[in-house]
N, C-alpha and C. Protein backbone atom coordinates (compact mmCIF):
# COMPACT_ATOMS: atom_id res chain seq x y z
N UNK A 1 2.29 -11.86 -38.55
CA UNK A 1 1.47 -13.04 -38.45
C UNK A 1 2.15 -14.14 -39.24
N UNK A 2 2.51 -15.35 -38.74
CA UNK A 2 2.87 -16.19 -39.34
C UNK A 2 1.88 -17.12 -40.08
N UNK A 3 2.69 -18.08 -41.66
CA UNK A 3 1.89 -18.20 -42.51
C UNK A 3 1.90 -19.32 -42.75
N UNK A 4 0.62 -20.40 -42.71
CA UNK A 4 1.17 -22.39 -42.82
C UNK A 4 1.94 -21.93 -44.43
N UNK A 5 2.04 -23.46 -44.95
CA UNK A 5 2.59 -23.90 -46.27
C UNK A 5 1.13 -23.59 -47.25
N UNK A 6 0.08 -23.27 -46.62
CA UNK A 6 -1.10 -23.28 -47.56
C UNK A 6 -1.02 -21.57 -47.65
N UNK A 7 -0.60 -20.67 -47.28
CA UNK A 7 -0.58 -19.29 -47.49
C UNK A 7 -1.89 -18.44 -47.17
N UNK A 8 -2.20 -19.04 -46.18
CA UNK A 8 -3.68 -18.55 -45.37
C UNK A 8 -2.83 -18.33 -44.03
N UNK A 9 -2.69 -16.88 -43.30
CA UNK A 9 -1.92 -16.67 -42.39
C UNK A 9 -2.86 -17.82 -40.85
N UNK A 10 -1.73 -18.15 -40.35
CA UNK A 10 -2.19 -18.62 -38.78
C UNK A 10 -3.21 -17.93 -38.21
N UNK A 11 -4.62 -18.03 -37.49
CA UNK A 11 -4.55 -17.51 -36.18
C UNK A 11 -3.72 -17.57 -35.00
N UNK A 12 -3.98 -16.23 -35.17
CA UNK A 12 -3.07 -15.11 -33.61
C UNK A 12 -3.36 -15.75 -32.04
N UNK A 13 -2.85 -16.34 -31.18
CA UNK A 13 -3.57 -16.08 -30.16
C UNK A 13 -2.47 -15.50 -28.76
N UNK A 14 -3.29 -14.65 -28.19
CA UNK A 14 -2.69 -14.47 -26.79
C UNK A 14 -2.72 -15.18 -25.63
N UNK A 15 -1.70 -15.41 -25.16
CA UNK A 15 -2.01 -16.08 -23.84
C UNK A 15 -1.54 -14.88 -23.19
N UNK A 16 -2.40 -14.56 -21.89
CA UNK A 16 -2.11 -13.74 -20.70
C UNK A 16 -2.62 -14.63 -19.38
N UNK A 17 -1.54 -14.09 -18.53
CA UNK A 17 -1.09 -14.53 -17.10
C UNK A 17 -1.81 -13.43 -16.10
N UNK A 18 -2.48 -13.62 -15.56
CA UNK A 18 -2.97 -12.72 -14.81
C UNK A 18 -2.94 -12.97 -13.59
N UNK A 19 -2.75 -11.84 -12.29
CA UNK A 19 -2.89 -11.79 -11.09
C UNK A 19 -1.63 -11.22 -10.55
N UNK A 20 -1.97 -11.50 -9.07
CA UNK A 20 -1.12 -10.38 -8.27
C UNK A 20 -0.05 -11.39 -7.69
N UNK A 21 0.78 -11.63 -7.65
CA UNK A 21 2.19 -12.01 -6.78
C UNK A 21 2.39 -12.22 -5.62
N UNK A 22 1.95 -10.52 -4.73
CA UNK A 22 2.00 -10.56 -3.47
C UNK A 22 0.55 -11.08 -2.68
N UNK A 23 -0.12 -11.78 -3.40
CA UNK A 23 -1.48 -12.31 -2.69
C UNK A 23 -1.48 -13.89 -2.71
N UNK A 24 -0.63 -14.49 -2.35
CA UNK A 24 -0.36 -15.77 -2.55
C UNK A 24 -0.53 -16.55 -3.66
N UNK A 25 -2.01 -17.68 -3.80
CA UNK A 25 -2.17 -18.02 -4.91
C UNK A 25 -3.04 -17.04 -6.07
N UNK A 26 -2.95 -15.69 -5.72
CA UNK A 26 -3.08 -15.07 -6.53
C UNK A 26 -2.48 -14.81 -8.00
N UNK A 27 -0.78 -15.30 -7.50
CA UNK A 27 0.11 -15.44 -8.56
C UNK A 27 0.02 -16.48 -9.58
N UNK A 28 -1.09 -17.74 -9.48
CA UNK A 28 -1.17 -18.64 -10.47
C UNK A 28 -0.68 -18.26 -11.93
N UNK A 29 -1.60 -17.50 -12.29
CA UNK A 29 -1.46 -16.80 -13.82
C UNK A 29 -0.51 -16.52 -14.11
N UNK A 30 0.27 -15.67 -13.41
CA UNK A 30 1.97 -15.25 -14.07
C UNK A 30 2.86 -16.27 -13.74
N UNK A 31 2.79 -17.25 -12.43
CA UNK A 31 3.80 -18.35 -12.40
C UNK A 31 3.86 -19.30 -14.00
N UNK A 32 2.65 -19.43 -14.37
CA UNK A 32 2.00 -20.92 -14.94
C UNK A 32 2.91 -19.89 -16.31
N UNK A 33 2.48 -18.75 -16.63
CA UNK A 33 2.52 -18.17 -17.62
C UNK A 33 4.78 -18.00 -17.73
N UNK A 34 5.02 -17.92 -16.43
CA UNK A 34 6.94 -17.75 -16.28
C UNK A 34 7.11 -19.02 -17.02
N UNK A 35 6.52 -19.99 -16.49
CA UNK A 35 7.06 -21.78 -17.03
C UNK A 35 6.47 -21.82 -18.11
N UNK A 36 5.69 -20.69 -18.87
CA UNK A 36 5.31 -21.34 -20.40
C UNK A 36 6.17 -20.98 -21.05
N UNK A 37 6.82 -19.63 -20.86
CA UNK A 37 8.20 -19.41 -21.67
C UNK A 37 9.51 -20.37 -21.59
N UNK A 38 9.28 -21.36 -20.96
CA UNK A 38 10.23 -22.81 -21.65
C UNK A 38 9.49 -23.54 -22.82
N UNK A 39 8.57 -23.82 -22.98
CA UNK A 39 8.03 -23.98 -23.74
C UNK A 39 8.01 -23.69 -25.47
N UNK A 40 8.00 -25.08 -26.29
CA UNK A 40 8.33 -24.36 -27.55
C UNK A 40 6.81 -24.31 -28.17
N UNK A 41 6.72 -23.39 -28.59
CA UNK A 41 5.17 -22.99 -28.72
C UNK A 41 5.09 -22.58 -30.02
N UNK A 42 3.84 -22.71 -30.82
CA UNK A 42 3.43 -21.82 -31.98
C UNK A 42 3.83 -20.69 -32.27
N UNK A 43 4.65 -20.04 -33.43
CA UNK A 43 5.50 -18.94 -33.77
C UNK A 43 3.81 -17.84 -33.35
N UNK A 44 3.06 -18.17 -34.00
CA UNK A 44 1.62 -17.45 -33.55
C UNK A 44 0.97 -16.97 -32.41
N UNK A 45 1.57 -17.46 -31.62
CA UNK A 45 1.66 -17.72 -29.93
C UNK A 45 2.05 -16.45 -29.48
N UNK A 46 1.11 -15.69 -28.31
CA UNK A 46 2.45 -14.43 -27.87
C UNK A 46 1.88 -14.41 -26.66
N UNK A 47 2.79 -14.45 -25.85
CA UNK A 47 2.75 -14.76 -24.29
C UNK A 47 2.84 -13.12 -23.66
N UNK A 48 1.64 -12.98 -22.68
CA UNK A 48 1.61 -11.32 -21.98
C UNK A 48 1.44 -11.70 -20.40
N UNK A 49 2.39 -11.42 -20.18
CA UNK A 49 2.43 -10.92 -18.20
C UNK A 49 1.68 -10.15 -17.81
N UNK A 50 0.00 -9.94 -17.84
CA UNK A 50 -0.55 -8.92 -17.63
C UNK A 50 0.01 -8.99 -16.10
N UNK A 51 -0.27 -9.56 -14.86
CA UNK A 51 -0.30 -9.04 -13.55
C UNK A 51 -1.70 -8.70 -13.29
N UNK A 52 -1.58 -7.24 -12.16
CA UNK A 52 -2.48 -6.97 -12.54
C UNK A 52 -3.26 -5.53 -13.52
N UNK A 53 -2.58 -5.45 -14.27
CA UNK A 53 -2.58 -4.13 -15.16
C UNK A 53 -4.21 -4.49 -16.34
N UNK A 54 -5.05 -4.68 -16.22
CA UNK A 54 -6.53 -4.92 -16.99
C UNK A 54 -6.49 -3.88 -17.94
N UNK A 55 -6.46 -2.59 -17.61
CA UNK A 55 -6.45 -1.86 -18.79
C UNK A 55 -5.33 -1.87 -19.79
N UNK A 56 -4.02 -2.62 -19.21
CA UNK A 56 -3.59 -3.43 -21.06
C UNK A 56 -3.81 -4.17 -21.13
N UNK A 57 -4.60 -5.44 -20.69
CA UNK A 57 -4.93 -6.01 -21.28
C UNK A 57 -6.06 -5.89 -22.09
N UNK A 58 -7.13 -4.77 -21.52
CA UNK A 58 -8.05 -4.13 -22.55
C UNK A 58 -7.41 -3.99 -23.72
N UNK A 59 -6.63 -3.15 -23.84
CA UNK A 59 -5.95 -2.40 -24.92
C UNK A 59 -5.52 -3.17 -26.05
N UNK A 60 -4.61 -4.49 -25.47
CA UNK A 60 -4.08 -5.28 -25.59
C UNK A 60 -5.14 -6.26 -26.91
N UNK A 61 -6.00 -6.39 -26.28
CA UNK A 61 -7.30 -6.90 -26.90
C UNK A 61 -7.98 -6.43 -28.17
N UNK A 62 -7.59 -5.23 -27.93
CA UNK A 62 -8.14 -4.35 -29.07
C UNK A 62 -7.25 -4.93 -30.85
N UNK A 63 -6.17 -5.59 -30.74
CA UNK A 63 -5.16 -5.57 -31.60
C UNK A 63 -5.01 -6.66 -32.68
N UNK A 64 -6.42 -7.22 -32.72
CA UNK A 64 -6.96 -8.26 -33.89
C UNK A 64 -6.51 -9.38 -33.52
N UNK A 65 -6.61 -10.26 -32.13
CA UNK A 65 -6.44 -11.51 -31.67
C UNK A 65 -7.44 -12.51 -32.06
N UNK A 66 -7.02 -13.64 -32.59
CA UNK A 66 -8.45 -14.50 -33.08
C UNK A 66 -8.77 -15.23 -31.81
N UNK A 67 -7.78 -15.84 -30.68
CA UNK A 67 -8.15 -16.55 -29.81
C UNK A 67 -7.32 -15.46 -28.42
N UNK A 68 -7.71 -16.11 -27.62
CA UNK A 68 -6.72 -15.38 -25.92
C UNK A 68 -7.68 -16.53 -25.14
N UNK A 69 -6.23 -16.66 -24.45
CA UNK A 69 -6.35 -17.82 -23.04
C UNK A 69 -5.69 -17.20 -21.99
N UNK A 70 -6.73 -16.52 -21.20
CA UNK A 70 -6.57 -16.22 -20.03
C UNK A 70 -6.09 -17.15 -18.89
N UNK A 71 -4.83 -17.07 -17.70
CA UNK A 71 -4.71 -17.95 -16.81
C UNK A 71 -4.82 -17.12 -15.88
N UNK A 72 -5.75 -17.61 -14.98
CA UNK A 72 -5.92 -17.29 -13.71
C UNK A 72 -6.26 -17.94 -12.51
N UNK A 73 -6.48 -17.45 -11.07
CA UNK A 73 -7.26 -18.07 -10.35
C UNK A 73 -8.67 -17.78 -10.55
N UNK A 74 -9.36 -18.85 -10.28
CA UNK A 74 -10.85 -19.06 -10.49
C UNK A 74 -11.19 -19.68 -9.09
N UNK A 75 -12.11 -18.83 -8.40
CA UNK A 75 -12.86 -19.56 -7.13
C UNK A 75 -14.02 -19.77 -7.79
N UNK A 76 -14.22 -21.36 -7.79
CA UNK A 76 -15.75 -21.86 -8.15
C UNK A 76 -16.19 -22.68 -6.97
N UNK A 77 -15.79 -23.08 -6.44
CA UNK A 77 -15.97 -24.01 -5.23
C UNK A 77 -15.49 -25.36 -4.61
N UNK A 78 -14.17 -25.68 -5.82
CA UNK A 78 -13.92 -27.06 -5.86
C UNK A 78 -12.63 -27.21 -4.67
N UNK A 79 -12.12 -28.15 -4.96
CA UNK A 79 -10.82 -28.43 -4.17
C UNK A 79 -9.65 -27.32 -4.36
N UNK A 80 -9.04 -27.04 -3.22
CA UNK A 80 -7.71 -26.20 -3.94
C UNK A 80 -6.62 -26.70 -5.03
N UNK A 81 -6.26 -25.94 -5.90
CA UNK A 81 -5.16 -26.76 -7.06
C UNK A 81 -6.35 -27.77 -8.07
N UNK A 82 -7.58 -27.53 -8.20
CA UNK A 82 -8.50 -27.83 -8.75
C UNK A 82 -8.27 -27.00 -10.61
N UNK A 83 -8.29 -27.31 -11.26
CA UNK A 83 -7.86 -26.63 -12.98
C UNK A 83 -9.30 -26.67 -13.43
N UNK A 84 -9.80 -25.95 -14.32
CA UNK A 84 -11.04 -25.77 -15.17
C UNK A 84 -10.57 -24.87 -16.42
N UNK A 85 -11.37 -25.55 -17.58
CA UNK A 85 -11.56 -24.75 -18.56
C UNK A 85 -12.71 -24.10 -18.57
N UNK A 86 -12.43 -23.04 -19.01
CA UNK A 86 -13.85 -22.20 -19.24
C UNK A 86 -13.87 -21.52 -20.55
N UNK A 87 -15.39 -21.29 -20.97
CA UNK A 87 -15.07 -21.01 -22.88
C UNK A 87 -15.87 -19.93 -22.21
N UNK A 88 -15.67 -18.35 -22.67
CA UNK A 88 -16.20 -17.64 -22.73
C UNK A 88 -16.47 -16.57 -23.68
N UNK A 89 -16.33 -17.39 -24.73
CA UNK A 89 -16.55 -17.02 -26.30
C UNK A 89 -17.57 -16.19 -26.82
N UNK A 90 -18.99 -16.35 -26.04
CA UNK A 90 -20.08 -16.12 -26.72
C UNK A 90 -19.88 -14.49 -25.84
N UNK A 91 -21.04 -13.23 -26.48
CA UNK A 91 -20.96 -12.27 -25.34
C UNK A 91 -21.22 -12.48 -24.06
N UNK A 92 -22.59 -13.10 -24.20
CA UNK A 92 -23.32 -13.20 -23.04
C UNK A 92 -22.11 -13.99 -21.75
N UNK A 93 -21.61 -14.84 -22.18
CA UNK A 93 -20.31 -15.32 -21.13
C UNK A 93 -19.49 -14.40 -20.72
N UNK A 94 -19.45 -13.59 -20.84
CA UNK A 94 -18.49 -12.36 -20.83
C UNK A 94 -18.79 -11.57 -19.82
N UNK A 95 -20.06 -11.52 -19.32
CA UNK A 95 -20.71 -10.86 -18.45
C UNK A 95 -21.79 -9.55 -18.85
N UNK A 96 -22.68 -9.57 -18.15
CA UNK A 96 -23.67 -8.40 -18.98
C UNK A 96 -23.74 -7.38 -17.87
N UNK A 97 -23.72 -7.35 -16.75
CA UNK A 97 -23.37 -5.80 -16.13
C UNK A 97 -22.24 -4.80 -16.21
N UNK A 98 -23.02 -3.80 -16.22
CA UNK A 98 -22.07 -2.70 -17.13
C UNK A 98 -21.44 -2.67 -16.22
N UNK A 99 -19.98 -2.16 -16.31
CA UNK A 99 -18.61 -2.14 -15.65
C UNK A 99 -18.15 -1.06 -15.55
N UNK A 100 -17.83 0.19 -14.73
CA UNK A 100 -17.45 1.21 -14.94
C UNK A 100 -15.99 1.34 -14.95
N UNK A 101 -15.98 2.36 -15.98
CA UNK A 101 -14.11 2.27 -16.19
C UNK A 101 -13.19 3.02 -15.52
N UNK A 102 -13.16 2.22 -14.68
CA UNK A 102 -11.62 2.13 -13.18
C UNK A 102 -10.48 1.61 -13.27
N UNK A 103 -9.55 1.71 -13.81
CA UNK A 103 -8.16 1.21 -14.27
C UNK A 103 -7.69 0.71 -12.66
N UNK A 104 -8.31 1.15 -11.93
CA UNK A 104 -7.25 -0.05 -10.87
C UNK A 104 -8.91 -1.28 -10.38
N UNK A 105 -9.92 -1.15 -11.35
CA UNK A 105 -10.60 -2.65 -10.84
C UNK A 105 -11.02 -3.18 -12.32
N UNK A 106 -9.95 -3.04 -12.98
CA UNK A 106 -9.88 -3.61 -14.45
C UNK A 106 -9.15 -5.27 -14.45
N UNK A 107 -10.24 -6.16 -13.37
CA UNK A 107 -10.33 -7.47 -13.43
C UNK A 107 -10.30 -8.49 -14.58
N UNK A 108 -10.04 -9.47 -15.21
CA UNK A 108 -9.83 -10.25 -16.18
C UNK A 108 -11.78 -10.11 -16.75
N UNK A 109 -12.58 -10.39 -15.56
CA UNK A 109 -13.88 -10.75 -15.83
C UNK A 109 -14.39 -8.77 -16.20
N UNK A 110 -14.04 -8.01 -15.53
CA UNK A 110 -14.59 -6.63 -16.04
C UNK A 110 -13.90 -6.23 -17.31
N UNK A 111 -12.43 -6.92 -17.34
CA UNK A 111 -11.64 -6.70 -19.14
C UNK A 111 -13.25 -7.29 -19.86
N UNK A 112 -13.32 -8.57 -20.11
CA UNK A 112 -13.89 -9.14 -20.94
C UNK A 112 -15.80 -8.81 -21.06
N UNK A 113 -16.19 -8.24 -19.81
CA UNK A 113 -17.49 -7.49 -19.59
C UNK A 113 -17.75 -6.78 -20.54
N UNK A 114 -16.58 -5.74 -20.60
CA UNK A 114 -16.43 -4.28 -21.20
C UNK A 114 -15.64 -4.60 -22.64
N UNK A 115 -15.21 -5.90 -23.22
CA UNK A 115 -14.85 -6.44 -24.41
C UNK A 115 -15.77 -6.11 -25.54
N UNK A 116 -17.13 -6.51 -25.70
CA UNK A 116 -17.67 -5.97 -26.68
C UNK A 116 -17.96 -4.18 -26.72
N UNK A 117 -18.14 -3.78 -25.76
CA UNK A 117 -17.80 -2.27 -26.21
C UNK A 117 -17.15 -1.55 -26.53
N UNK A 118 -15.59 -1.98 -25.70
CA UNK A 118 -14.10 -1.61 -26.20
C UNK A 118 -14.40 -1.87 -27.98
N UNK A 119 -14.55 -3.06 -28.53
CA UNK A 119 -14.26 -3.25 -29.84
C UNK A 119 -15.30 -2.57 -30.49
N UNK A 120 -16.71 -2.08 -30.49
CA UNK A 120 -17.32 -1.58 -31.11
C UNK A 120 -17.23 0.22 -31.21
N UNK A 121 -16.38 0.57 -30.08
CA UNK A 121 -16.08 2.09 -30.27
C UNK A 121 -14.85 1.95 -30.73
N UNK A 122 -14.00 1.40 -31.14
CA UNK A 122 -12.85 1.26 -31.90
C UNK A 122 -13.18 0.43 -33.53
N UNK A 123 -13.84 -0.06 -33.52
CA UNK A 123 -13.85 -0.70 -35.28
C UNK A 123 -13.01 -2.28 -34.88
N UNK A 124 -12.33 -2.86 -33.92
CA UNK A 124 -12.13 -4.12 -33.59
C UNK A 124 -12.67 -4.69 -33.39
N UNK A 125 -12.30 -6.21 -33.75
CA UNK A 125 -12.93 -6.94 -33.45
C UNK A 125 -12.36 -7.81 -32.32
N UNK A 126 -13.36 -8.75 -31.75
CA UNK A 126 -12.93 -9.43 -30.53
C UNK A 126 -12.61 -10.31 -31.01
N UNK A 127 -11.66 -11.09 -30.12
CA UNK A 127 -11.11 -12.41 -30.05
C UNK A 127 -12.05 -13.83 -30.77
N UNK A 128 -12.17 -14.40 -31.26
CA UNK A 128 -13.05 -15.25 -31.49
C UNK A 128 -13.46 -16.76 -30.51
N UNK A 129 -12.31 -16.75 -29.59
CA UNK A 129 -12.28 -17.81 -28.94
C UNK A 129 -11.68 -17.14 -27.85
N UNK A 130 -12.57 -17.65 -26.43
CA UNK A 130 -11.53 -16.48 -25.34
C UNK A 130 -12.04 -17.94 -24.36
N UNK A 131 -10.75 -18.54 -23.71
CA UNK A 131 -10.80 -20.04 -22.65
C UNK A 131 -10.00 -19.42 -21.93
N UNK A 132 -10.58 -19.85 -20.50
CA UNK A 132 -10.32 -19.31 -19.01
C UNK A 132 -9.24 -20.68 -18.80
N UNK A 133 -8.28 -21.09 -18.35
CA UNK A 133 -7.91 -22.04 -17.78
C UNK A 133 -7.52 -20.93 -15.97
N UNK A 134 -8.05 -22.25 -15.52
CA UNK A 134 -8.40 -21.42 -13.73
C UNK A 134 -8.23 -22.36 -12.97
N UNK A 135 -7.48 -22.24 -11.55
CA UNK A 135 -7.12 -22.65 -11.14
C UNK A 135 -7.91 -22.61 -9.31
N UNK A 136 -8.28 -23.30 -8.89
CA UNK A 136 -9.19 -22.86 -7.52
C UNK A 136 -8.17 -22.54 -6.16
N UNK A 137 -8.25 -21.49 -6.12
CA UNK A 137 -7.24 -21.11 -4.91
C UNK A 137 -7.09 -21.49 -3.63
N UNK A 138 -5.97 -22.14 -2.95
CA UNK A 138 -5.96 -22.37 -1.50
C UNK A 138 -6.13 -21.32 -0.55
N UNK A 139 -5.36 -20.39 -0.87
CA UNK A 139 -5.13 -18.62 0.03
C UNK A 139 -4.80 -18.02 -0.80
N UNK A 140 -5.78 -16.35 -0.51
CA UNK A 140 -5.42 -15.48 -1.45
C UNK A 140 -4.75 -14.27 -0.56
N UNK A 141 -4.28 -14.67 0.39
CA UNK A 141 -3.59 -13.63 1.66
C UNK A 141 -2.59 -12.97 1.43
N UNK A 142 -2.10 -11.83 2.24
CA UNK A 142 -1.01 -11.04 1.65
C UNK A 142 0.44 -12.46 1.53
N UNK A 143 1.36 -12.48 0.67
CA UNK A 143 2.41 -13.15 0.90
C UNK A 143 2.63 -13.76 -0.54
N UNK A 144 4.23 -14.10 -0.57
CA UNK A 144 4.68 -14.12 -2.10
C UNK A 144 4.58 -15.95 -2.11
N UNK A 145 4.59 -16.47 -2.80
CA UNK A 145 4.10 -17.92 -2.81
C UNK A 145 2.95 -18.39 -3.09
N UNK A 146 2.84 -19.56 -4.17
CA UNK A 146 1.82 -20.23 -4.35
C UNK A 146 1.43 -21.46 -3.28
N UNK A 147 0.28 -21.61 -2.77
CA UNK A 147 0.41 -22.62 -1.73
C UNK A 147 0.71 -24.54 -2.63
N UNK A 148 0.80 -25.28 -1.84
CA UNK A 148 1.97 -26.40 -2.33
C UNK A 148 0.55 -26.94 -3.38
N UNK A 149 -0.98 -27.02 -3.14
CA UNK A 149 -2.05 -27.49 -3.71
C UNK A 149 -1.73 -26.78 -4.78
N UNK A 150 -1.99 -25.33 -5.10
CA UNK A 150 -2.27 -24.68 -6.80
C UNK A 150 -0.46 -24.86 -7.14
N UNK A 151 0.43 -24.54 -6.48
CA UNK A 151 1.96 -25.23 -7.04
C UNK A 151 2.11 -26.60 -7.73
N UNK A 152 1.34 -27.29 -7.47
CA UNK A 152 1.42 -28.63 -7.84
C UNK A 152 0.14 -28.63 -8.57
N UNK A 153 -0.43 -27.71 -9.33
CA UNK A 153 -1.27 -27.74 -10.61
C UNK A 153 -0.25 -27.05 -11.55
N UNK A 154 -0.12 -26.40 -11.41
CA UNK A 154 1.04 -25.35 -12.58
C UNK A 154 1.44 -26.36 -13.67
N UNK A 155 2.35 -27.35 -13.40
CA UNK A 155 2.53 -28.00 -14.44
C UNK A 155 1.81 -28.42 -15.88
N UNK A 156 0.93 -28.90 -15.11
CA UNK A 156 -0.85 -29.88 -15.62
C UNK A 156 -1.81 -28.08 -16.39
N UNK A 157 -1.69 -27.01 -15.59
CA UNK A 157 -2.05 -25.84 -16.75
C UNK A 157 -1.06 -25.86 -17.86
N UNK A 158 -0.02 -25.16 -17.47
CA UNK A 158 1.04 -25.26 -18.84
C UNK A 158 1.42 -26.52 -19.74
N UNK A 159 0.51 -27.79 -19.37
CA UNK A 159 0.28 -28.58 -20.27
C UNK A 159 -0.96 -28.34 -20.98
N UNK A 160 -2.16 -27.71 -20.25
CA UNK A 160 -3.50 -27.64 -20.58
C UNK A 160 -3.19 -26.57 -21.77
N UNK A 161 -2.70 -24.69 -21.64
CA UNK A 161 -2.59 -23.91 -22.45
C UNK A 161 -1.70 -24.39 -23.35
N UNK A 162 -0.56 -25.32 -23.32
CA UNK A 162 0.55 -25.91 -24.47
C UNK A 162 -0.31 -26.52 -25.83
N UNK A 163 -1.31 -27.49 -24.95
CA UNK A 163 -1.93 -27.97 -25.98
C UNK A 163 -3.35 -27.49 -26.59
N UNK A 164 -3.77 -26.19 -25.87
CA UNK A 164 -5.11 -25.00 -26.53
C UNK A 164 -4.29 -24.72 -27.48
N UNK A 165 -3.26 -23.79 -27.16
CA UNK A 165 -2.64 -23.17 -28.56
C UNK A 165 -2.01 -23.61 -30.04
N UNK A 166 -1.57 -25.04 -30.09
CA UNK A 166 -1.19 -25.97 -30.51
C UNK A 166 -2.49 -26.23 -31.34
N UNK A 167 -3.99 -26.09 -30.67
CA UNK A 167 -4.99 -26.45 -31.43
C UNK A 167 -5.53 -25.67 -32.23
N UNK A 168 -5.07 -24.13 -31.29
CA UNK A 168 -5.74 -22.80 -31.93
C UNK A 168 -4.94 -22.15 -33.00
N UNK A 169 -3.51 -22.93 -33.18
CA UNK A 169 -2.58 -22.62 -34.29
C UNK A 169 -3.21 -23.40 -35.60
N UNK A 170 -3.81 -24.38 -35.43
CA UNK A 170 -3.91 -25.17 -36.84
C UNK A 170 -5.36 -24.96 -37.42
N UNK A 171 -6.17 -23.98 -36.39
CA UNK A 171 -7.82 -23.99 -36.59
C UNK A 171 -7.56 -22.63 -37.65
């Protein structure tokens, strides 16, 4: 953990990239998340390629993170290549139906469902700050490519998470 000049260590935060590749703009999360590694970022900062692997990022979670910024696609209803923040900090945001544990439907939203229980049968604690940056999908069809609408948000996220973490380094 890195430490300011005041000798009170940084908060930790994760950024994870989430989604699938071969589902078109499914790939938002790991593209946005490839172009953040140009990026000079907070030594505090640790960048994870989940894909779609949920149960590490469960795991992952478990490992005393103060913040995590999830990138993904988000269908809410808006325009395609549409960006949103979302704070889903509190439990209740997290989702309250129980989630059964299926390692291949270990979704970003069933990770964070099943977040307060993961940490209470382990002695962890959760994240203290958990922001969705989401992206509204054009096509989520079989095929490798982001369509040219969520391609031409990518930038404008990896400006959005550049400057969360930047905020969540000095809090």
């Amino acid at each position: 953990m890195s430490t300011p000049a005041s000798g009170a260590p940084r908060p930790r935060t994760l950024v994870a990239g989430v989604g699938n590749v071969f589902l078109g703009d499914d790939g938002f999360g790991v593209e946005t998340l490839r172009r953040l590694t140009r990026e000079e970022l907070p030594a505090s900062v640790e960048l994870a390629d989940v894909g779609v692997r949920g149960v590490h990022l469960a795991y992952e979670l478990l490992d005393g993170w103060d913040a995590l910024v999830l990138v993904d696609v988000t269908a809410r209803g808006g325009e395609p290549g549409t960006l949103y923040l979302i704070d889903a900090s509190a439990p209740g945001d997290r989702g309250t139906e129980p989630v059964p544990l299926d390692g291949h439907r270990m979704t970003p939203d069933a990770v964070l469902a099943l977040l307060d229980t993961l940490c209470a049968g382990t002695g962890a604690a959760p994240p203290r700050r958990i922001l969705v940056v989401g992206c509204e999908p054009a096509c989520l069809d079989e095929g490798i490519g982001l369509s040219p609408q969520v391609a031409a948000a990518v930038p404008e996220a990896v400006r959005m998470v550049t400057e969360l973490v930047r905020q969540e380094a000095v809090v």
